[in-house]
N, C-alpha and C. Protein backbone atom coordinates (compact mmCIF):
# COMPACT_ATOMS: atom_id res chain seq x y z
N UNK A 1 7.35 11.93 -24.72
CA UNK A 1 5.96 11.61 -24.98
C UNK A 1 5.09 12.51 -24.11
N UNK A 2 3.88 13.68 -24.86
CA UNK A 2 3.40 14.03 -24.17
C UNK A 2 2.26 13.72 -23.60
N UNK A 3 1.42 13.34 -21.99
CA UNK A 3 0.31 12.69 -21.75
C UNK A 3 -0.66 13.66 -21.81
N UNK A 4 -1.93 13.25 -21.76
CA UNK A 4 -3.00 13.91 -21.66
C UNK A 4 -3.77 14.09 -20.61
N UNK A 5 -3.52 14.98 -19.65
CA UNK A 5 -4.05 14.86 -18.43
C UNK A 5 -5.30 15.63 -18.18
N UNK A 6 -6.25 14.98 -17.21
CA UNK A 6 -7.49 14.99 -17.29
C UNK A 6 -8.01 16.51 -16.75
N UNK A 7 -8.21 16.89 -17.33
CA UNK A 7 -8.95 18.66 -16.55
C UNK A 7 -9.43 18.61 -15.44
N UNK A 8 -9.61 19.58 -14.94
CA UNK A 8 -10.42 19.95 -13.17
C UNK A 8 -9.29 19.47 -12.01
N UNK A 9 -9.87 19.96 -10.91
CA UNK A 9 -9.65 19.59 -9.58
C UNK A 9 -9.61 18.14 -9.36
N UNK A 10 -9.02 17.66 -9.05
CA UNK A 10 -9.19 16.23 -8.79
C UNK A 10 -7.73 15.34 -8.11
N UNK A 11 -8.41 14.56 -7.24
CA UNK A 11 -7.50 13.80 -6.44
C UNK A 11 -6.46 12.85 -7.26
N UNK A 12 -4.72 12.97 -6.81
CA UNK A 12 -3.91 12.47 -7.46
C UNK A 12 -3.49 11.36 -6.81
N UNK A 13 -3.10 10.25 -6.91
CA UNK A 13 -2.27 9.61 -5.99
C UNK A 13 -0.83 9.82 -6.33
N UNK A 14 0.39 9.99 -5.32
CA UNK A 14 1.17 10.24 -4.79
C UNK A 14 2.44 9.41 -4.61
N UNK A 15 3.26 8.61 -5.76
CA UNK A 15 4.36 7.66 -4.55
C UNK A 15 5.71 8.56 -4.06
N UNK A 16 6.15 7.96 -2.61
CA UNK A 16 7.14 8.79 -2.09
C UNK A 16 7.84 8.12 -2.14
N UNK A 17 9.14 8.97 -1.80
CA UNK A 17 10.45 7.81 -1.19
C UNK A 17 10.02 7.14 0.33
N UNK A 18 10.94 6.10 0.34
CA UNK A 18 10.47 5.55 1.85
C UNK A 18 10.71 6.52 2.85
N UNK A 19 9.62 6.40 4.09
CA UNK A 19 9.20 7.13 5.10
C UNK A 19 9.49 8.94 4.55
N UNK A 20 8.62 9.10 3.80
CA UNK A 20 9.07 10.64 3.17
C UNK A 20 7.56 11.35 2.97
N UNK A 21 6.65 10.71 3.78
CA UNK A 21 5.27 10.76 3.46
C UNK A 21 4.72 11.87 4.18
N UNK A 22 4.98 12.79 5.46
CA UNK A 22 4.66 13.29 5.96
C UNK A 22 5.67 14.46 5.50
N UNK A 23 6.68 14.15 5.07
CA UNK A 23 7.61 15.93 4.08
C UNK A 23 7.02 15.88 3.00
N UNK A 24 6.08 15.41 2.23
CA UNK A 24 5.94 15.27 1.41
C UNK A 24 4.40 15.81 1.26
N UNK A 25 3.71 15.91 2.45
CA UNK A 25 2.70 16.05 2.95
C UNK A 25 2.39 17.88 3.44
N UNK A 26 3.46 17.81 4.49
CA UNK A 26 4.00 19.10 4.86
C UNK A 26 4.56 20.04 3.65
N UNK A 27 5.34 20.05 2.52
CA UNK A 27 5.64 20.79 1.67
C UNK A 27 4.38 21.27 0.47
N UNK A 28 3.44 20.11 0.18
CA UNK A 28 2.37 20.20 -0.59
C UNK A 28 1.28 21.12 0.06
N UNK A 29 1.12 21.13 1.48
CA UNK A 29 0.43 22.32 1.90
C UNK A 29 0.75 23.45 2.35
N UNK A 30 2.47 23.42 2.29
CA UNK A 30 3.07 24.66 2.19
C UNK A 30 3.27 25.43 1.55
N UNK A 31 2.62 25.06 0.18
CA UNK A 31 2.88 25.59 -1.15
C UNK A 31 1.20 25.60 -1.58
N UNK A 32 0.18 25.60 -0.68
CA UNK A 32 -1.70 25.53 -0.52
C UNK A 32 -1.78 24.69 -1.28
N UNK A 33 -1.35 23.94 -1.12
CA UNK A 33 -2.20 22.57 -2.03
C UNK A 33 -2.44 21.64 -0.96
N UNK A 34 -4.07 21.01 -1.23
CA UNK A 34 -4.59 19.74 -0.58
C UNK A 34 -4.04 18.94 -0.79
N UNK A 35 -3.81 18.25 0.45
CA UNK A 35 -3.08 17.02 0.57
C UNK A 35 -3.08 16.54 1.99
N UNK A 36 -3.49 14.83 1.82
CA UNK A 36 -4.64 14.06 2.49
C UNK A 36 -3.82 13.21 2.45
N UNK A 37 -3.04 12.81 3.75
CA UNK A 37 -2.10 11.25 4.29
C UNK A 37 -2.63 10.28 4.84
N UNK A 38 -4.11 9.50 4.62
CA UNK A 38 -4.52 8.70 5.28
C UNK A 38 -3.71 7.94 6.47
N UNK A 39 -3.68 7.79 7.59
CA UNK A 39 -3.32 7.47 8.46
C UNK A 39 -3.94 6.61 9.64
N UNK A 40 -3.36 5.54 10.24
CA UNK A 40 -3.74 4.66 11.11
C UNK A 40 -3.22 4.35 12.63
N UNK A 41 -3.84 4.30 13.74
CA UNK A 41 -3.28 4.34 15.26
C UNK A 41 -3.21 2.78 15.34
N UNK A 42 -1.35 2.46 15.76
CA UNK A 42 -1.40 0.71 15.81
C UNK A 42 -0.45 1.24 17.54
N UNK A 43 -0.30 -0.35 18.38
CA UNK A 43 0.50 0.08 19.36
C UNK A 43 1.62 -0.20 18.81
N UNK A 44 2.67 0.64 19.84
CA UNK A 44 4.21 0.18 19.11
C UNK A 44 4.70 -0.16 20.85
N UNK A 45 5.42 -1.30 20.49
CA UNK A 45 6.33 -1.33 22.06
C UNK A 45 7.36 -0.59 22.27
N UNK A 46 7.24 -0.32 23.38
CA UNK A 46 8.71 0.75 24.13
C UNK A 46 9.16 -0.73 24.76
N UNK A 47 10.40 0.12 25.32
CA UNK A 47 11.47 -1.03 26.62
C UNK A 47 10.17 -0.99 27.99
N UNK A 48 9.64 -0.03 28.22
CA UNK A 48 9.03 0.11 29.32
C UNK A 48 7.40 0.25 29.31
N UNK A 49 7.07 0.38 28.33
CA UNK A 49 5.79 0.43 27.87
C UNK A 49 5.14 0.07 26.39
N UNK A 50 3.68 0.36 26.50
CA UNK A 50 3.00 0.04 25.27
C UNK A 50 2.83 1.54 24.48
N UNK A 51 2.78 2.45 23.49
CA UNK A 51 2.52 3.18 23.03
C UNK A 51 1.52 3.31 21.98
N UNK A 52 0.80 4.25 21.70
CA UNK A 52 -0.29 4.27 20.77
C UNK A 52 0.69 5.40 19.27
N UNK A 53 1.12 4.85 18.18
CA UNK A 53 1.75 5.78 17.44
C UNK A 53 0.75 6.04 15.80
N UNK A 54 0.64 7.01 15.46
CA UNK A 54 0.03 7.25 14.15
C UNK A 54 0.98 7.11 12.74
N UNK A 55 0.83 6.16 11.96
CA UNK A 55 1.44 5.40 10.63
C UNK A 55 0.87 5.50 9.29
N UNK A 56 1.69 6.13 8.60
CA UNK A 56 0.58 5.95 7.34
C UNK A 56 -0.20 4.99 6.89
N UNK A 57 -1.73 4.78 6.54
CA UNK A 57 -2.17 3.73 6.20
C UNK A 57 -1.59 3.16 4.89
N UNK A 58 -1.29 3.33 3.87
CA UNK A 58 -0.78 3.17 2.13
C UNK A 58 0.88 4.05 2.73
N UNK A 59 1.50 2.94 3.15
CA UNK A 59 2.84 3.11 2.96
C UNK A 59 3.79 3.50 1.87
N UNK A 60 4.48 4.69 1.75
CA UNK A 60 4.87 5.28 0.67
C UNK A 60 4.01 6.08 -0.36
N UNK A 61 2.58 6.46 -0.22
CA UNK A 61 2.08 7.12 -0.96
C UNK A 61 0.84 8.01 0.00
N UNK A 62 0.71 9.43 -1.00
CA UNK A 62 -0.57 9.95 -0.27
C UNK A 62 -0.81 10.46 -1.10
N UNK A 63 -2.06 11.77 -1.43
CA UNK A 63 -3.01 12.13 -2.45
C UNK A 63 -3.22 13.99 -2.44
N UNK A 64 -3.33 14.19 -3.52
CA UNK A 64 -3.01 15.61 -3.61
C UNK A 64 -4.37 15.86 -4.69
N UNK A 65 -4.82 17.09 -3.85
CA UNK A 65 -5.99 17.55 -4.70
C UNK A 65 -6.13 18.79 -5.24
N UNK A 66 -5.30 18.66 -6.56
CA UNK A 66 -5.03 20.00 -7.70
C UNK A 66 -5.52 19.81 -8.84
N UNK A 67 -5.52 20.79 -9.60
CA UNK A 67 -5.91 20.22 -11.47
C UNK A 67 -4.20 20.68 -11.98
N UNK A 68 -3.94 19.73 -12.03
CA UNK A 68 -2.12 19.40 -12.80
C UNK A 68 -2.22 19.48 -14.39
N UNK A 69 -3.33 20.14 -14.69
CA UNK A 69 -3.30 20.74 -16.15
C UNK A 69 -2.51 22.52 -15.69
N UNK A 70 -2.78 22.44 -14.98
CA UNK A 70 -2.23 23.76 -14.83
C UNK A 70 -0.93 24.00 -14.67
N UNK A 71 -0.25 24.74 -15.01
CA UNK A 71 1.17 23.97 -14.81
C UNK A 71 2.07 24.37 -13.67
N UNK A 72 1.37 25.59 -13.21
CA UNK A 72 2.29 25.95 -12.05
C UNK A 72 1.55 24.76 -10.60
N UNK A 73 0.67 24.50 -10.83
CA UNK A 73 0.64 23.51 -9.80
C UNK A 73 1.47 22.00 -10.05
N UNK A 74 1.21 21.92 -11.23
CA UNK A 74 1.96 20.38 -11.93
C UNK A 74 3.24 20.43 -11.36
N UNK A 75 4.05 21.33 -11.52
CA UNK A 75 5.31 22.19 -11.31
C UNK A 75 5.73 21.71 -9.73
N UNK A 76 5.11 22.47 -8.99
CA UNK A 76 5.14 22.40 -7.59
C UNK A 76 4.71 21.30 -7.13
N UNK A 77 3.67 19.82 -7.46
CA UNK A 77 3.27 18.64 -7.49
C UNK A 77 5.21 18.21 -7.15
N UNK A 78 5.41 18.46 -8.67
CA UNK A 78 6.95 17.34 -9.32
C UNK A 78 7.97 17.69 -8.39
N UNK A 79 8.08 19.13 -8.25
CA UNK A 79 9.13 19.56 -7.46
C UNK A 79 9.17 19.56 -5.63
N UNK A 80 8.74 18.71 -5.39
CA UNK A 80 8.49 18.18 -3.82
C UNK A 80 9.19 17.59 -3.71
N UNK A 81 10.25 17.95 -2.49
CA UNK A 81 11.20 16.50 -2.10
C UNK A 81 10.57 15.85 -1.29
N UNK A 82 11.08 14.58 -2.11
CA UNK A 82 10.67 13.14 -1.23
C UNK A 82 9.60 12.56 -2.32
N UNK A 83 9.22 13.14 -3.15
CA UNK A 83 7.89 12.63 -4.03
C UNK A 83 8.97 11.93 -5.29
N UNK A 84 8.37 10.84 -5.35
CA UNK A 84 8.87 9.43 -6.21
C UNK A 84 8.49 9.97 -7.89
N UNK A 85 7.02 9.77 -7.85
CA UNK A 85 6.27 10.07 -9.25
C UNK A 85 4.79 9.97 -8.62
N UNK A 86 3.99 10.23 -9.62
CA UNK A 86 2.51 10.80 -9.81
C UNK A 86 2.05 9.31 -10.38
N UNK A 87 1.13 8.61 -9.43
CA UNK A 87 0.40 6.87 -10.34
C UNK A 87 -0.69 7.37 -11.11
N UNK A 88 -0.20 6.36 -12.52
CA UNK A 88 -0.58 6.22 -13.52
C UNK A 88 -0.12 5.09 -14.19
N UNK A 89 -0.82 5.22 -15.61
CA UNK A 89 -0.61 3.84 -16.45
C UNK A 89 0.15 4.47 -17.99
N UNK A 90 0.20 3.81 -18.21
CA UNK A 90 1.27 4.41 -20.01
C UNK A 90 0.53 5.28 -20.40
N UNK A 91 -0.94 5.65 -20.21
CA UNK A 91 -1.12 7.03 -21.08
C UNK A 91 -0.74 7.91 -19.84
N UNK A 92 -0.33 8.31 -18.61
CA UNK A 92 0.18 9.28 -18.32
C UNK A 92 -0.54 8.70 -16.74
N UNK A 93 -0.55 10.06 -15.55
CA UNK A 93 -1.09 10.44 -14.03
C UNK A 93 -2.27 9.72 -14.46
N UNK A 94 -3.24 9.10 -13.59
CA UNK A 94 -4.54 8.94 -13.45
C UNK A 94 -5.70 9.23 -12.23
N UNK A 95 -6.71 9.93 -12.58
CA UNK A 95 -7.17 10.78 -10.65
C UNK A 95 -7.74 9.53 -10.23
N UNK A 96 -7.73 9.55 -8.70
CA UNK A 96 -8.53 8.89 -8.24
C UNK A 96 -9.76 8.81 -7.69
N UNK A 97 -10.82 8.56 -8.19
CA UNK A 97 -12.43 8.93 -8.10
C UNK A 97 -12.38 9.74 -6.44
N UNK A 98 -13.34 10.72 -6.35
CA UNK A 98 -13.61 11.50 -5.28
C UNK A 98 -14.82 10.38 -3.97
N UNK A 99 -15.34 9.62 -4.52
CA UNK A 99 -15.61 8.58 -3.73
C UNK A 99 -14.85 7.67 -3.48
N UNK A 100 -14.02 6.99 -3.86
CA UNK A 100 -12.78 6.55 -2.80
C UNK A 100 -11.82 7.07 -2.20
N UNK A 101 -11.80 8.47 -2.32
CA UNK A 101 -10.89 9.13 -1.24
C UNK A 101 -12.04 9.56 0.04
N UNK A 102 -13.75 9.83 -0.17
CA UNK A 102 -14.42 10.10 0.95
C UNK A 102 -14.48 8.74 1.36
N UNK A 103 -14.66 7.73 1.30
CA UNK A 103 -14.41 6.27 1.99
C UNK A 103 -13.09 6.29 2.69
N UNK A 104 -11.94 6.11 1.95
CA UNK A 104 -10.66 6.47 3.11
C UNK A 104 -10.89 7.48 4.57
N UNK A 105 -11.14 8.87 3.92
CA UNK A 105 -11.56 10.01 4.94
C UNK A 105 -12.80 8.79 6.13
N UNK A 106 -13.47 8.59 5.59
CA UNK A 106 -14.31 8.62 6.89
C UNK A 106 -13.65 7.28 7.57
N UNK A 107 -13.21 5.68 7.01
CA UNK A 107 -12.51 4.89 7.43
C UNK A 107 -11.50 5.35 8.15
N UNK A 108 -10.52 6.73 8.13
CA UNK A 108 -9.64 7.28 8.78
C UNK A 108 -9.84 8.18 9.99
N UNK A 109 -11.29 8.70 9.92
CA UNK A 109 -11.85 9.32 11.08
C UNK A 109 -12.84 8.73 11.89
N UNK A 110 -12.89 7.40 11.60
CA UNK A 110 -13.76 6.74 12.31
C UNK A 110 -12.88 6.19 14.18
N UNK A 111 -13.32 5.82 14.91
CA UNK A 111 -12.47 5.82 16.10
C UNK A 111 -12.51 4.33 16.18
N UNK A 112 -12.52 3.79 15.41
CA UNK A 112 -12.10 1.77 15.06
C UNK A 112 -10.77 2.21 14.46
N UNK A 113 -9.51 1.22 15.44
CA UNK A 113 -7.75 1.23 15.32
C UNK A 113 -8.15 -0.11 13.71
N UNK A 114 -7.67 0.64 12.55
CA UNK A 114 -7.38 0.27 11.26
C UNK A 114 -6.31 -0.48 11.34
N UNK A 115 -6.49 -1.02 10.25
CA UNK A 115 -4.48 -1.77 9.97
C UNK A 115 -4.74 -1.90 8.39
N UNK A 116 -2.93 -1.71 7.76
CA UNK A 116 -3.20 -2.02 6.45
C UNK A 116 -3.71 -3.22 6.44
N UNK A 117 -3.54 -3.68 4.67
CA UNK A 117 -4.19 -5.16 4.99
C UNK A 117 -3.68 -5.62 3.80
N UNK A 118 -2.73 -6.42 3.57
CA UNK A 118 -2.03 -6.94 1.83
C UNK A 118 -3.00 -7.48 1.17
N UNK A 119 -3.35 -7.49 -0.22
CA UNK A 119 -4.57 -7.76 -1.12
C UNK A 119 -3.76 -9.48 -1.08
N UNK A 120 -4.23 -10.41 -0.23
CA UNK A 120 -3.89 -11.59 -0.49
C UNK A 120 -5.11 -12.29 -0.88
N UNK A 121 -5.12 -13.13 -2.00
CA UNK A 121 -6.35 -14.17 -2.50
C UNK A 121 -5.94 -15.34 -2.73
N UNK A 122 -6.99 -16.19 -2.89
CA UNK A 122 -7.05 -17.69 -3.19
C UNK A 122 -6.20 -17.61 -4.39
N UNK A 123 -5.05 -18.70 -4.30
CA UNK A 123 -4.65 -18.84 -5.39
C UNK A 123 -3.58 -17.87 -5.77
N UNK A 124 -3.29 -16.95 -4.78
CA UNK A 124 -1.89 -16.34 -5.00
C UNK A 124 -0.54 -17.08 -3.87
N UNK A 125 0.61 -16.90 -4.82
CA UNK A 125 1.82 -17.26 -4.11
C UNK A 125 1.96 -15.55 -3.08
N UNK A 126 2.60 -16.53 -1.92
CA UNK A 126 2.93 -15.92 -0.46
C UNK A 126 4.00 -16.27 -0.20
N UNK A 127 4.88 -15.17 0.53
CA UNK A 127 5.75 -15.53 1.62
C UNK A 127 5.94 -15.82 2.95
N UNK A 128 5.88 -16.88 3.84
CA UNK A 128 5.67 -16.85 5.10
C UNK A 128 6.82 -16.11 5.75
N UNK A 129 6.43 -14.68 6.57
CA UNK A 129 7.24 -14.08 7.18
C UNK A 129 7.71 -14.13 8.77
N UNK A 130 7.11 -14.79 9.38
CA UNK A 130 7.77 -15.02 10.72
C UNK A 130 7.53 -16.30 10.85
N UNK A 131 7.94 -17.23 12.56
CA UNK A 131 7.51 -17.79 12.91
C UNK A 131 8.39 -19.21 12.53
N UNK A 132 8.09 -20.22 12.26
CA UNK A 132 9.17 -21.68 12.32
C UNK A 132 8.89 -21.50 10.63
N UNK A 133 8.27 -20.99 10.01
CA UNK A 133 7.96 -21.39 8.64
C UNK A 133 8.88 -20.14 8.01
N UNK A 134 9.28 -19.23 8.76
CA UNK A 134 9.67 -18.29 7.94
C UNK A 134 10.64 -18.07 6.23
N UNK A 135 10.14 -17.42 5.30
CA UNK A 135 11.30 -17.51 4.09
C UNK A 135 10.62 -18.67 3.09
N UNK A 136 9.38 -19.62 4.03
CA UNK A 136 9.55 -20.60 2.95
C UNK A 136 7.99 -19.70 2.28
N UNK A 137 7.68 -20.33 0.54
CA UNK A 137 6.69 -19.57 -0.12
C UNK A 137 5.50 -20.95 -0.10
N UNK A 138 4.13 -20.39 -0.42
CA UNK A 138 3.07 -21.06 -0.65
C UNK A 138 2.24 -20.96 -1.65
N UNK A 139 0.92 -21.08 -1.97
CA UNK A 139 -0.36 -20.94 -2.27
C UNK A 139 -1.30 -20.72 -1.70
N UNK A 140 -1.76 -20.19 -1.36
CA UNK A 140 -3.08 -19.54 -0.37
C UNK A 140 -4.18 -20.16 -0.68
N UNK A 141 -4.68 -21.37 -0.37
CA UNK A 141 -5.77 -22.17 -0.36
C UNK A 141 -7.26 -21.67 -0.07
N UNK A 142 -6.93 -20.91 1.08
CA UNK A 142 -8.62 -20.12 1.92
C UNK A 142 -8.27 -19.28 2.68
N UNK A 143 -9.32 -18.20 2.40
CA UNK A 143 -8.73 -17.46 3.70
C UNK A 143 -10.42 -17.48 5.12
N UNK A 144 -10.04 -17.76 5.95
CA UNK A 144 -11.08 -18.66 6.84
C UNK A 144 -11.31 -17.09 7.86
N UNK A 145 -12.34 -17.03 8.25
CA UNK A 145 -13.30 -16.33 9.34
C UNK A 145 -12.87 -15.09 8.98
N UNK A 146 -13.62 -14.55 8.35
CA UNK A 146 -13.48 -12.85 7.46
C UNK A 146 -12.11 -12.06 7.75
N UNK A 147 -11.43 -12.93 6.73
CA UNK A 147 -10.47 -12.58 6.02
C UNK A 147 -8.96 -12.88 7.27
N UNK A 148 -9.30 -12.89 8.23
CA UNK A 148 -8.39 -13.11 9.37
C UNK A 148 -7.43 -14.38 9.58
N UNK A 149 -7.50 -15.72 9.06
CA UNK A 149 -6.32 -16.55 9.29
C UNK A 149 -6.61 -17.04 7.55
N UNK A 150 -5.52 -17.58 7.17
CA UNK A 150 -5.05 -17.99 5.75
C UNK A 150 -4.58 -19.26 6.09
N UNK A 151 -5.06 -20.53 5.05
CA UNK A 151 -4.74 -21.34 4.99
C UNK A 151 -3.38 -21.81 4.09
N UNK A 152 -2.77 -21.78 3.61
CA UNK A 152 -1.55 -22.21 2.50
C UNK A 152 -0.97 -22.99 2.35
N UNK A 153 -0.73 -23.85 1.25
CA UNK A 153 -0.24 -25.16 0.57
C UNK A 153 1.29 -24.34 0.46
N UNK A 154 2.10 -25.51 1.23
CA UNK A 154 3.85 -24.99 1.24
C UNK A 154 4.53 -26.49 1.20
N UNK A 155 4.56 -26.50 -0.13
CA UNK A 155 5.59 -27.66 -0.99
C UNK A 155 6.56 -28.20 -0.08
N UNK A 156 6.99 -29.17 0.47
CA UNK A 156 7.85 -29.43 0.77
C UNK A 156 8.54 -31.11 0.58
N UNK A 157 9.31 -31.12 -0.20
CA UNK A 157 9.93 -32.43 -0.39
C UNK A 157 8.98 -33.69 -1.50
N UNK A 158 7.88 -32.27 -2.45
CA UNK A 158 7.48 -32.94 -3.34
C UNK A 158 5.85 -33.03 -2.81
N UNK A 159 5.85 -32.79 -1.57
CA UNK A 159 4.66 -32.87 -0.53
C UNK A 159 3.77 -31.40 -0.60
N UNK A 160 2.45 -31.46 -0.51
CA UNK A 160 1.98 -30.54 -0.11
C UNK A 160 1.86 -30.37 1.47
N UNK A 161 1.57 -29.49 2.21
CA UNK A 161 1.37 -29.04 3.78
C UNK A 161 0.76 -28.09 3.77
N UNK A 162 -0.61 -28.09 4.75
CA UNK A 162 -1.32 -26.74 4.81
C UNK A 162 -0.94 -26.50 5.88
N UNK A 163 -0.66 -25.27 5.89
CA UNK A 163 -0.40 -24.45 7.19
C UNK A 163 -1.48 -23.35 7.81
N UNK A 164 -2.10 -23.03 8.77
CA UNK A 164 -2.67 -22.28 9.09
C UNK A 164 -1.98 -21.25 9.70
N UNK A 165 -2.05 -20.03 9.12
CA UNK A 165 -1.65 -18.50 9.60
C UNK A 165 -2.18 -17.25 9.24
N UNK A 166 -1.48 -16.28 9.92
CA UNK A 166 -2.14 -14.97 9.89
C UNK A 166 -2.03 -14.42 9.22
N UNK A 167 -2.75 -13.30 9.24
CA UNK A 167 -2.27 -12.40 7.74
C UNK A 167 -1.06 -11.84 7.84
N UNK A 168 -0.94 -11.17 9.03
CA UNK A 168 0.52 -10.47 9.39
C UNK A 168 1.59 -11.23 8.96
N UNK A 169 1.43 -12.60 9.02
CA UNK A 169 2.35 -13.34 9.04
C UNK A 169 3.04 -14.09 7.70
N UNK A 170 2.30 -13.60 6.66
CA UNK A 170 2.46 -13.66 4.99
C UNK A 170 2.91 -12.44 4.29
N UNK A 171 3.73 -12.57 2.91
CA UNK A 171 3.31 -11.30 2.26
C UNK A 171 3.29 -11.77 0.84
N UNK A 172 2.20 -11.20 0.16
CA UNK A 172 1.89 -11.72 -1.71
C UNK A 172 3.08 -11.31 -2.11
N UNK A 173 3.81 -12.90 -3.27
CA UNK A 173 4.86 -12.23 -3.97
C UNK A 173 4.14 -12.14 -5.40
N UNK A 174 4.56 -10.56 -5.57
CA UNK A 174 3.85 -10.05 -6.66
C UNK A 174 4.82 -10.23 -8.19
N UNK A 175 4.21 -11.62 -9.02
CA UNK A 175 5.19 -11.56 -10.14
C UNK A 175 6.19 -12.15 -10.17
N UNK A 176 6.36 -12.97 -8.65
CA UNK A 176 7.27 -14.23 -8.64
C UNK A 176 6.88 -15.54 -8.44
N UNK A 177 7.93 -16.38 -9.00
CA UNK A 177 7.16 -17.51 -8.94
C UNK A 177 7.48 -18.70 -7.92
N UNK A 178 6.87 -19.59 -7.18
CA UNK A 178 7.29 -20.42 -6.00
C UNK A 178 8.78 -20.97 -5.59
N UNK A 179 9.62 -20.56 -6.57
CA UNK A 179 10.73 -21.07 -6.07
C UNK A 179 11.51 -19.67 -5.23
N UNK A 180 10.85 -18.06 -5.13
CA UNK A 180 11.71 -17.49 -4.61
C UNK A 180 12.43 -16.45 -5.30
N UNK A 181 12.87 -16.78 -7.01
CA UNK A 181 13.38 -16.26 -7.63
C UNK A 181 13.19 -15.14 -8.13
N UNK A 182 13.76 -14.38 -8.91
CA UNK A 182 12.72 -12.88 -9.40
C UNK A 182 12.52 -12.82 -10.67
N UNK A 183 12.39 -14.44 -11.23
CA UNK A 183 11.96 -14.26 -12.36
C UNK A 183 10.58 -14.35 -12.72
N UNK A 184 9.44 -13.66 -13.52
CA UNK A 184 8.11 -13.97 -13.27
C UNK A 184 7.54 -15.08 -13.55
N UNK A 185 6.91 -15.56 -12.88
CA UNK A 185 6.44 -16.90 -12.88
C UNK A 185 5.88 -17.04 -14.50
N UNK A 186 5.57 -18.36 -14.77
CA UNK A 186 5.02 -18.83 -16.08
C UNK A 186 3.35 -18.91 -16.14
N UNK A 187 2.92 -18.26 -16.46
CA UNK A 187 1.28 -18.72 -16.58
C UNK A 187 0.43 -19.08 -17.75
């Protein structure tokens, strides 16, 4: 099936293999093509200390700014090791507007320490990932004082229980349904 890809210069998004984001990064401008790894400063612990380390912000993906109508760039896009595929939807690649990549840029050069942040909402199933609750799933009831602790309804024994926690401390299951399973839920 052949797609129809959109003319001009324009920003691609990028998925990699895991941690392959910075070869993937490095080969695309080794070959002059733009390419933009949004990135974030979190601490990491040592045995002996605290460290400040730089992480990709969008884990597993970054953005390349070519016109992939062309084909020797398309070419050199595909042929990058470590690069997964090019995001898009069934008609083919899709760019990503040049104003949400200058929002990333300046969010990334701003000197405020970023963190990703999982798209969790009211009304989506979660996994609680650490802590005494860990493994068990919920409903995300509220998320209380801008966007920072989550409330969640976690079934137990026929019972509802709200639990109050962090964001870190959840992750949205995308397309599964409360028992855990990987079959997609019923809606």
């Amino acid at each position: 099936m052949a797609f129809k890809l959109k003319e001009g210069v324009r920003w691609w998004a990028l998925k990699t293999r895991a941690n392959f984001e910075r070869t993937v990064q490095d080969q695309l401008t080794s070959k002059s093509l733009e390419a933009f790894l949004p990135t974030y400063r979190a601490w990491s612990r040592r045995t002996d200390r605290k460290k400040v380390i730089t992480l990709p912000l969008f884990s597993g993906y970054l953005f390349v700014h070519t016109d992939l109508t062309v084909f020797e760039h398309r070419v050199a896009v595909l042929r990058t090791r470590g690069l997964a595929k090019i995001i898009g939807g069934p008609e083919g690649p899709e760019p990503v507007s040049d104003r949400e990549i200058d929002n990333i840029k300046l969010l990334c050069s701003s000197d405020r320490m970023l963190e990703p942040w999982a798209r969790i909402e009211v009304g989506k199933p979660v996994r609680i990932m650490s802590g005494g609750l860990a493994g068990v799933t919920g409903v995300v009831v509220d998320v209380v004082g801008k966007g920072k602790r989550i409330v969640c309804n976690v079934e137990l024994l026929g019972r509802a229980v709200a639990a109050e926690l962090k964001a870190d401390e959840v992750e949205p299951l995308d397309g599964l349904n409360l028992r855990g399973d990987s079959s997609p839920a019923k809606r």
